[in-house]
Protein backbone atom coordinates (compact mmCIF):
# COMPACT_ATOMS: atom_id res chain seq x y z
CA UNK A 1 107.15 111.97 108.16
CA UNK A 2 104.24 114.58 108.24
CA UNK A 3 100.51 113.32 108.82
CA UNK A 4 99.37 113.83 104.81
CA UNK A 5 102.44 110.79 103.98
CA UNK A 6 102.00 108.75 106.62
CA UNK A 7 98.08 108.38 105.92
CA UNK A 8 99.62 107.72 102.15
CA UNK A 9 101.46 105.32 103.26
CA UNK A 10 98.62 103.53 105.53
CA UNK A 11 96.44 103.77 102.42
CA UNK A 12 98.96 101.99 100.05
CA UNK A 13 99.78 99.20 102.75
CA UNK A 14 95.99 98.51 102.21
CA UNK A 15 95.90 98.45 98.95
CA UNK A 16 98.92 96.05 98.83
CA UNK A 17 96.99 94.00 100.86
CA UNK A 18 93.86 94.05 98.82
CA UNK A 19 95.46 93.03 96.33
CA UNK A 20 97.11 90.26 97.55
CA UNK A 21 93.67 88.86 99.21
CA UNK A 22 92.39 88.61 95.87
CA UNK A 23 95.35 87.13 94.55
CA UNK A 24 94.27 84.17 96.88
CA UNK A 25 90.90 84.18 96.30
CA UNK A 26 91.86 83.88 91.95
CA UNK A 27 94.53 80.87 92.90
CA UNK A 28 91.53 79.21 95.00
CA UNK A 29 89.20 79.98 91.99
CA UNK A 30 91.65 78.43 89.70
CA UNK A 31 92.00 75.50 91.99
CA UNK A 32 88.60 74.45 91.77
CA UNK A 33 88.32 74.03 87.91
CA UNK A 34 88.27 70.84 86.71
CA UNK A 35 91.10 69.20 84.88
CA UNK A 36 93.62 70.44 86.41
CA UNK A 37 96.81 67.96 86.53
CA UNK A 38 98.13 66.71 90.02
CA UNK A 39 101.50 69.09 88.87
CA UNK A 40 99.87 71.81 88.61
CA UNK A 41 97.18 71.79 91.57
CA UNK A 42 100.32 71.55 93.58
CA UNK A 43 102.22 74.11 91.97
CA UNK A 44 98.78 76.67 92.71
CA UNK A 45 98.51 75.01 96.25
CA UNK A 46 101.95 76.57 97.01
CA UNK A 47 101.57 79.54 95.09
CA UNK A 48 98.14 79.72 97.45
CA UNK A 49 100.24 79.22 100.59
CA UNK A 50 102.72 81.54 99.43
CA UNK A 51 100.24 84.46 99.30
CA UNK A 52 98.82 83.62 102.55
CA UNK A 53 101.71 83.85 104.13
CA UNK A 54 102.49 87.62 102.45
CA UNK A 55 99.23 88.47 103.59
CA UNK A 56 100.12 87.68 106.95
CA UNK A 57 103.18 89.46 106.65
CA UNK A 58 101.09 92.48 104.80
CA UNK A 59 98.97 92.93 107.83
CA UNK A 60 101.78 92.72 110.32
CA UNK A 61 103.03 95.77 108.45
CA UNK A 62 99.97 97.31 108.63
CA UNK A 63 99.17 97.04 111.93
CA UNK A 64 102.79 98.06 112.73
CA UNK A 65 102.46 101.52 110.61
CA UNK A 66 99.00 102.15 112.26
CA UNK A 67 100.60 101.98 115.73
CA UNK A 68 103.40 104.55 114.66
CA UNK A 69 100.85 106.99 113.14
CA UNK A 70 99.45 107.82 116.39
């Protein structure tokens, strides 16, 4: 892989990751507004937990393609 790719590729891992951030911070947003049933706060709850967990994963991956860059 020659440098110009791999720096794509950093660049779209961080983007994927951006994006997935904010995909928690709208599911805590829509957490927080009122009337929400019990169903359905705990079907965004686990949606929530489900996109921390990929950004967990997203950063692993990250962090793993940074250290193979150098």
């Amino acid at each position: 892989m020659g440098r110009p790719r791999k720096i794509e590729h950093l660049q779209e891992l961080e983007r994927e990751l951006k994006g997935v951030r904010q995909e928690v911070r709208s599911l805590q947003v829509m957490q927080m507004r009122p009337g929400q049933s019990a169903q359905k706060l705990k079907f965004l709850a686990d949606l929530e937990r489900s996109a921390r967990a990929e950004v967990k994963l997203r950063l692993k991956a990250l962090e793993y393609a940074k250290s193979q860059a150098q």
